[in-house]
C-alpha atoms as a PDB file:
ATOM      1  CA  UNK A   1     113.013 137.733  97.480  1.00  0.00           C
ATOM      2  CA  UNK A   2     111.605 135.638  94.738  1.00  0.00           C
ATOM      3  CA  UNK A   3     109.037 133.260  96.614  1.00  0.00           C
ATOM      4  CA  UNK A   4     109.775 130.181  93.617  1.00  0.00           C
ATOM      5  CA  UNK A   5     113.550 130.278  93.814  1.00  0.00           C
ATOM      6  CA  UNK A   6     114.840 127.010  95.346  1.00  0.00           C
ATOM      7  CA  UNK A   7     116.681 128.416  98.390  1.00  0.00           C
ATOM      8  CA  UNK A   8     113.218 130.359  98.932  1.00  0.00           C
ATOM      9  CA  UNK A   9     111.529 127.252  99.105  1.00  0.00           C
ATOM     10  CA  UNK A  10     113.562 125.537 100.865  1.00  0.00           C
ATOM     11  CA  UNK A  11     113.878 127.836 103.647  1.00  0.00           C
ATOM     12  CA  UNK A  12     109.941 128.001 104.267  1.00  0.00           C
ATOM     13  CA  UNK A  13     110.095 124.381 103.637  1.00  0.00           C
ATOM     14  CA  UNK A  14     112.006 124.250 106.554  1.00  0.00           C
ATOM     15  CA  UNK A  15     110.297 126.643 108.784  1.00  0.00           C
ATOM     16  CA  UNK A  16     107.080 125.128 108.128  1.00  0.00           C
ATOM     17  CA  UNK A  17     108.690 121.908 109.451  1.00  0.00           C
ATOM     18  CA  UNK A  18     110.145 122.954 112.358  1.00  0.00           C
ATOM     19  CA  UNK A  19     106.867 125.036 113.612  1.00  0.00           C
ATOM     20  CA  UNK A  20     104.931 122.142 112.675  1.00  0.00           C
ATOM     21  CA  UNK A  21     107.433 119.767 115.028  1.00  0.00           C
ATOM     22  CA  UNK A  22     107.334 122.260 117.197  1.00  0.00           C
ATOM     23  CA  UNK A  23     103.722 122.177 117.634  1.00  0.00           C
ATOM     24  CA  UNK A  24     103.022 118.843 118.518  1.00  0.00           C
ATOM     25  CA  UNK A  25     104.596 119.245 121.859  1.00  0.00           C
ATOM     26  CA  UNK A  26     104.206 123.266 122.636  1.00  0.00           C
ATOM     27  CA  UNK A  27     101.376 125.219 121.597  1.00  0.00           C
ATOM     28  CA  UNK A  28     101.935 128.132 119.819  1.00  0.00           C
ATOM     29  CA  UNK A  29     102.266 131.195 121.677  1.00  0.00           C
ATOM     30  CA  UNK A  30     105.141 129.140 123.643  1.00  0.00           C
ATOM     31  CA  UNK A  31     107.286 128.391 120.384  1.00  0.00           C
ATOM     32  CA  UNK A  32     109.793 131.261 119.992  1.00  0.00           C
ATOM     33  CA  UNK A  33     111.515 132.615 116.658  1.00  0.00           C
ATOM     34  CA  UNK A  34     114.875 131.343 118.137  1.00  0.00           C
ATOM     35  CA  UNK A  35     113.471 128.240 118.301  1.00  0.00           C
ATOM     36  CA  UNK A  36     112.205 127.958 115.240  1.00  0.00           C
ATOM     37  CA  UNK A  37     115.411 129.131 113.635  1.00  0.00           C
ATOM     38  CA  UNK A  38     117.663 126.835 115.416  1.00  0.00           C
ATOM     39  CA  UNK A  39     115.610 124.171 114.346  1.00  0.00           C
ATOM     40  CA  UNK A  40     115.599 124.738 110.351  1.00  0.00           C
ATOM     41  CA  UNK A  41     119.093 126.106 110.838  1.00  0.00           C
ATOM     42  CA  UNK A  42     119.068 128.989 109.477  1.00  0.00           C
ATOM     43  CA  UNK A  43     119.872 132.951 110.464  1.00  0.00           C
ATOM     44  CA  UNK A  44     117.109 134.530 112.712  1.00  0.00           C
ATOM     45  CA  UNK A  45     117.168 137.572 109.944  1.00  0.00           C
ATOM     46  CA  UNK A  46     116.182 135.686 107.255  1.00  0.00           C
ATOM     47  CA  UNK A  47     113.156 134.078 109.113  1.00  0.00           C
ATOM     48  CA  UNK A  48     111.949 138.063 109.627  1.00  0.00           C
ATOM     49  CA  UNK A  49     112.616 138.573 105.872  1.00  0.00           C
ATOM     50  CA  UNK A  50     109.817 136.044 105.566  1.00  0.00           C
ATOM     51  CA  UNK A  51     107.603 136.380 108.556  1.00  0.00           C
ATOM     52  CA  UNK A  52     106.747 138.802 111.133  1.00  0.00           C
ATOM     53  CA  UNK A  53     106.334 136.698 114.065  1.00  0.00           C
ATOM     54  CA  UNK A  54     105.719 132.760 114.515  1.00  0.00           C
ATOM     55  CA  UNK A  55     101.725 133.927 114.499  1.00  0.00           C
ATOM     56  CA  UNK A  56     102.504 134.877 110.815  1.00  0.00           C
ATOM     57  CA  UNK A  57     104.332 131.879 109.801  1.00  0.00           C
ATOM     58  CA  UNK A  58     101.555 129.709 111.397  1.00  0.00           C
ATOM     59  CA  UNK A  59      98.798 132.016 109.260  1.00  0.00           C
ATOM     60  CA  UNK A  60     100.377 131.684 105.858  1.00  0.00           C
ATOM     61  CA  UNK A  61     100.524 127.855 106.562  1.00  0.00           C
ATOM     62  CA  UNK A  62      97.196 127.377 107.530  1.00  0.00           C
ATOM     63  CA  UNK A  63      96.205 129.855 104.226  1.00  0.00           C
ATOM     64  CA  UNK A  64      98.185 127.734 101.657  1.00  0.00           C
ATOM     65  CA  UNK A  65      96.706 125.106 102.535  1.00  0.00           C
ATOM     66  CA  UNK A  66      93.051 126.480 102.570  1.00  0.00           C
ATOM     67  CA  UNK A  67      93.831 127.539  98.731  1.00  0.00           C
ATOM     68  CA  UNK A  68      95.532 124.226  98.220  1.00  0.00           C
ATOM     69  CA  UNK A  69      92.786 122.678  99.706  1.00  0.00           C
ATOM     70  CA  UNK A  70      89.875 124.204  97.807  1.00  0.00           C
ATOM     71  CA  UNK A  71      91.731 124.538  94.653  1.00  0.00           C
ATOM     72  CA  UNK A  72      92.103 120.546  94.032  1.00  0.00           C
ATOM     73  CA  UNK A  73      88.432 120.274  95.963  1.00  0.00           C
ATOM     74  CA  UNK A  74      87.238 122.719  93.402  1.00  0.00           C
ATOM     75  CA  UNK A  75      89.211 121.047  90.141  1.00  0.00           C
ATOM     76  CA  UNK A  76      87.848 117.847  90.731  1.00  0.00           C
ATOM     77  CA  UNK A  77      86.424 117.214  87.262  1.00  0.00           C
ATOM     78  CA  UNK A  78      85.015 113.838  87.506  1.00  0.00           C
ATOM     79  CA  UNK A  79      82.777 114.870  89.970  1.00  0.00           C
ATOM     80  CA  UNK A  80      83.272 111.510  91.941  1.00  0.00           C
ATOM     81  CA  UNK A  81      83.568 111.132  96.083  1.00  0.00           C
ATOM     82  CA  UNK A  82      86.637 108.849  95.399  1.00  0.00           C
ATOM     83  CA  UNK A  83      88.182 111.756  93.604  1.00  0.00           C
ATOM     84  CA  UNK A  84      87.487 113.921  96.301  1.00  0.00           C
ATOM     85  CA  UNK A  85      89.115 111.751  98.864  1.00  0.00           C
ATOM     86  CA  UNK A  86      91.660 110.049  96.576  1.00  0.00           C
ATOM     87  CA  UNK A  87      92.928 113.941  96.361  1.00  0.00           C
ATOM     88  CA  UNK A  88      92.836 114.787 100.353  1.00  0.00           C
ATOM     89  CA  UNK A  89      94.715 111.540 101.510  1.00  0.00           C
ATOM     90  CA  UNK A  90      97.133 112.636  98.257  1.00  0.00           C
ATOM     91  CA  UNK A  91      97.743 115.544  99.873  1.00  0.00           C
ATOM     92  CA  UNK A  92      98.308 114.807 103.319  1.00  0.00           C
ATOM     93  CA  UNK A  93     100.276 111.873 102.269  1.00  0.00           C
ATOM     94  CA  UNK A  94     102.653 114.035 100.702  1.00  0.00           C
ATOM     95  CA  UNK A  95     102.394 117.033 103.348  1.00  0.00           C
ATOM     96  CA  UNK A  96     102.706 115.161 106.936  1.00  0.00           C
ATOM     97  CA  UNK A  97     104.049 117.365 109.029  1.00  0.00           C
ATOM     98  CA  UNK A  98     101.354 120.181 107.761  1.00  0.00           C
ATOM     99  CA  UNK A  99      99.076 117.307 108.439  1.00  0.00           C
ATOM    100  CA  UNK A 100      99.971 116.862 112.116  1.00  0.00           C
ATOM    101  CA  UNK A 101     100.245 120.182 112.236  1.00  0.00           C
ATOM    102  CA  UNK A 102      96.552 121.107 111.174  1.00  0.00           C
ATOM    103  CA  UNK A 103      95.110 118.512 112.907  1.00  0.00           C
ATOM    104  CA  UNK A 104      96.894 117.851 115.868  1.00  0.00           C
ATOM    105  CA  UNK A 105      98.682 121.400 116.625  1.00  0.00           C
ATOM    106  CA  UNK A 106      98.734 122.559 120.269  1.00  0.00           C
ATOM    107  CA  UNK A 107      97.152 125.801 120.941  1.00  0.00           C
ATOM    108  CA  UNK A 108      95.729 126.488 117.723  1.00  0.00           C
ATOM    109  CA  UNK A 109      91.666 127.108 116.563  1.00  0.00           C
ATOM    110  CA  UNK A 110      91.862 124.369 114.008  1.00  0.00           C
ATOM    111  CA  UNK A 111      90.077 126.596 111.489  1.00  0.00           C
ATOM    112  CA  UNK A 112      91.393 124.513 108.671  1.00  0.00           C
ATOM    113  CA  UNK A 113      89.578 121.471 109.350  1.00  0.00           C
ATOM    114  CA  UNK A 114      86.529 123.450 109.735  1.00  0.00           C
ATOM    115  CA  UNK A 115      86.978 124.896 106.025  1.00  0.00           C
ATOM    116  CA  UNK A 116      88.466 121.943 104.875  1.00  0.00           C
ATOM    117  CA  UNK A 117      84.243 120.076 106.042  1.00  0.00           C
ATOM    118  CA  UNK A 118      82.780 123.218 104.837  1.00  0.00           C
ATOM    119  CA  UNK A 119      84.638 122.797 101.258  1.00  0.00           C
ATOM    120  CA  UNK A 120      83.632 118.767 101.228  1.00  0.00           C
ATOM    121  CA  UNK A 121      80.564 119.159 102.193  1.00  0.00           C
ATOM    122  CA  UNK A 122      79.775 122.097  99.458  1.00  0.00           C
ATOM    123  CA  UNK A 123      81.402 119.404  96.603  1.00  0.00           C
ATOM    124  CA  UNK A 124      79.644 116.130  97.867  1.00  0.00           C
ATOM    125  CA  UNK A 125      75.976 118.669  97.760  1.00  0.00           C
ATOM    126  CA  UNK A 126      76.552 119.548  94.622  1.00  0.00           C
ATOM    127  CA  UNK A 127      77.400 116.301  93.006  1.00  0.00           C
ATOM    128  CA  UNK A 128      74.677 114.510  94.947  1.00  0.00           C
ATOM    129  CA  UNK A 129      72.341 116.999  93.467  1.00  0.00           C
ATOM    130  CA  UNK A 130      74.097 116.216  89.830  1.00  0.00           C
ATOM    131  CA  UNK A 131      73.869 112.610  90.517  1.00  0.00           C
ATOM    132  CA  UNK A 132      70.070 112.580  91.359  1.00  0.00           C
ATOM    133  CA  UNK A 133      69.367 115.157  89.319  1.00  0.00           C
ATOM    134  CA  UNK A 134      67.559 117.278  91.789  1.00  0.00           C
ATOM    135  CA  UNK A 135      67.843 121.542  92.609  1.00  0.00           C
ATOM    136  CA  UNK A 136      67.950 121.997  96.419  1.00  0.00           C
ATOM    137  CA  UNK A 137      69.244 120.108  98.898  1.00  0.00           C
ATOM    138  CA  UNK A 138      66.839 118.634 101.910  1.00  0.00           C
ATOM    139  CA  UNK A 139      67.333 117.918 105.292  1.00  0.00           C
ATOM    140  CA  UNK A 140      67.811 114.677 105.254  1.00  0.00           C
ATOM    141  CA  UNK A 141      70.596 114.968 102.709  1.00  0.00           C
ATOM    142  CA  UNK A 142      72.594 117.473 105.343  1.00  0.00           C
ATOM    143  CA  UNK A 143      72.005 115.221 107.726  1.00  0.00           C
ATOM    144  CA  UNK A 144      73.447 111.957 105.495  1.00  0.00           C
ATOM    145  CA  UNK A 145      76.181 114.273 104.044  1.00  0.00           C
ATOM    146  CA  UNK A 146      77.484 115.495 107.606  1.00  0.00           C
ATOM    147  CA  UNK A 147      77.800 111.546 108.982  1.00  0.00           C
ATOM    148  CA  UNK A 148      79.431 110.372 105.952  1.00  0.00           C
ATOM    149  CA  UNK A 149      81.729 113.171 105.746  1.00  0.00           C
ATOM    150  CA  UNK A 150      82.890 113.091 109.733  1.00  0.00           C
ATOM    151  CA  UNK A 151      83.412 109.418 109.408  1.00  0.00           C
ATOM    152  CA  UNK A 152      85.943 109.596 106.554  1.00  0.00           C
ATOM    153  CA  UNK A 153      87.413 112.818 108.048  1.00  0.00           C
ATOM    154  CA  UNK A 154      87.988 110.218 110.900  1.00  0.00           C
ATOM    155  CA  UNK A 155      89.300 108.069 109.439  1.00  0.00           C
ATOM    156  CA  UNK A 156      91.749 110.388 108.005  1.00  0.00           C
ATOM    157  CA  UNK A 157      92.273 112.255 111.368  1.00  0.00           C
ATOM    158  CA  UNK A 158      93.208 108.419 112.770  1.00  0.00           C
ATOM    159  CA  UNK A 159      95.345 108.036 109.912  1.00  0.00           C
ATOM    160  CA  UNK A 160      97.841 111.031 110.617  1.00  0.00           C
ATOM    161  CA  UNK A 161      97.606 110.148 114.310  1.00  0.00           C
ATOM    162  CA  UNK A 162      98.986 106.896 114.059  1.00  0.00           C
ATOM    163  CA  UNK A 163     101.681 108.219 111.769  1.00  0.00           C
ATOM    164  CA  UNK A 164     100.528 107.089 108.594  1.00  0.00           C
ATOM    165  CA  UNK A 165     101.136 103.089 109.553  1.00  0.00           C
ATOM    166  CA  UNK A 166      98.173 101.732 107.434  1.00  0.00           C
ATOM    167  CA  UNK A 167      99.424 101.850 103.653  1.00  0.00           C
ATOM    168  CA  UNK A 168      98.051 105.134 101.834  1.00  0.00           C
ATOM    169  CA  UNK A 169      96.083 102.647  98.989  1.00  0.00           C
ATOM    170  CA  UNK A 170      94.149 100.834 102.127  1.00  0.00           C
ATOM    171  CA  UNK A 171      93.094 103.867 103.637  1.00  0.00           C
ATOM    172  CA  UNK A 172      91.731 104.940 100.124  1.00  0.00           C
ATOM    173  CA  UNK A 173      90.028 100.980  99.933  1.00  0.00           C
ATOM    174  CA  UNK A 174      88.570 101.763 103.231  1.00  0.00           C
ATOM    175  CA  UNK A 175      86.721 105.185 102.405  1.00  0.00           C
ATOM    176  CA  UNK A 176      86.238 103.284  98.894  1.00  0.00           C
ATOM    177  CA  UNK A 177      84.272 100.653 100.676  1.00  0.00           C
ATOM    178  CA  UNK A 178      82.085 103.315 102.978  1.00  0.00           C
ATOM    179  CA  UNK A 179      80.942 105.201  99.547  1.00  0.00           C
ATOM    180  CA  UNK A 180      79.798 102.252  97.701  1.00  0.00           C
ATOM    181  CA  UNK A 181      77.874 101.239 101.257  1.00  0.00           C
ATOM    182  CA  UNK A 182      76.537 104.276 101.429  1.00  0.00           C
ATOM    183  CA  UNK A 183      73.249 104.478 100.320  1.00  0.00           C
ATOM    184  CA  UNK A 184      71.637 108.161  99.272  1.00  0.00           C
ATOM    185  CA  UNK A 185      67.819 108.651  99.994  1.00  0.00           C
END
């Protein structure tokens, strides 16, 4: 099956949904295939024509959006923090349930938001060391780096939890504001 033909798409589309739903309530090895396929309404054969198990749908989600992640993390050709977390409330914004899903899931390692620090934390290094023109990091810039990025991750994390009730553009004026009160040593 072609993976960019619309009924492909739409299918995983709603897969991904219902596992993520699914997940807020039940962790994962509770959340059965017939479940799953109830929910998205569609045949249990064509979920296995997809996915070997619900283990293998949850995988390939958290994957894609690991690439996804990095990819726009990685593009960012400004090199600017708003950029950087203009383009991760972007995404979420426009991927919720994924959102809940890799933040909130039941049951589940939460590897993504690990990779998704490690990839922030990589990008802010390197254009702090761009910005003040310097070749290795110290420290005392880990140090710095680490509290500024756990407090907008946060912020984010909050964000999703209450269901996305604050306006995307003042969540983006809120990390805004931290940045320019941030002060680099």
């Amino acid at each position: 099956m072609n993976k960019h033909d619309r009924r492909v798409k739409k299918t995983i589309k709603a897969l991904q949904s219902a596992l993520a739903d699914a997940m807020l309530d039940k962790e994962l090895q509770k959340i059965t295939v017939q479940e799953l396929v109830n929910k998205a309404d569609i045949h249990r054969a064509t979920f296995y024509s997809h996915y070997h198990d619900v283990y293998d749908l949850y995988e390939q989600m958290e994957h894609d959006a690991i690439s996804e992640f990095t990819k726009f993390i990685n593009d960012n050709p400004a090199g600017h923090y708003e950029n950087i977390y203009n383009s991760i409330i972007d995404y979420i914004y426009e991927n919720p349930a994924l959102s809940r899903l890799l933040f909130f899931g039941k049951g589940i390692d939460h590897k993504f938001q690990e990779h998704m620090y490690d990839i922030i934390e990589e990008k802010y290094l390197e254009i702090w060391m761009q910005e003040e023109n310097i070749f290795s990091v110290s420290e005392e810039m880990l140090y710095m780096a680490t509290y500024h990025i756990q407090g907008c991750l946060s912020i984010i994390s909050l964000w999703i939890k209450n269901n996305f009730s604050t306006p995307k553009e003042k969540i983006i004026q809120l990390i805004y504001s931290i940045d320019a009160s941030w002060n680099m040593p």
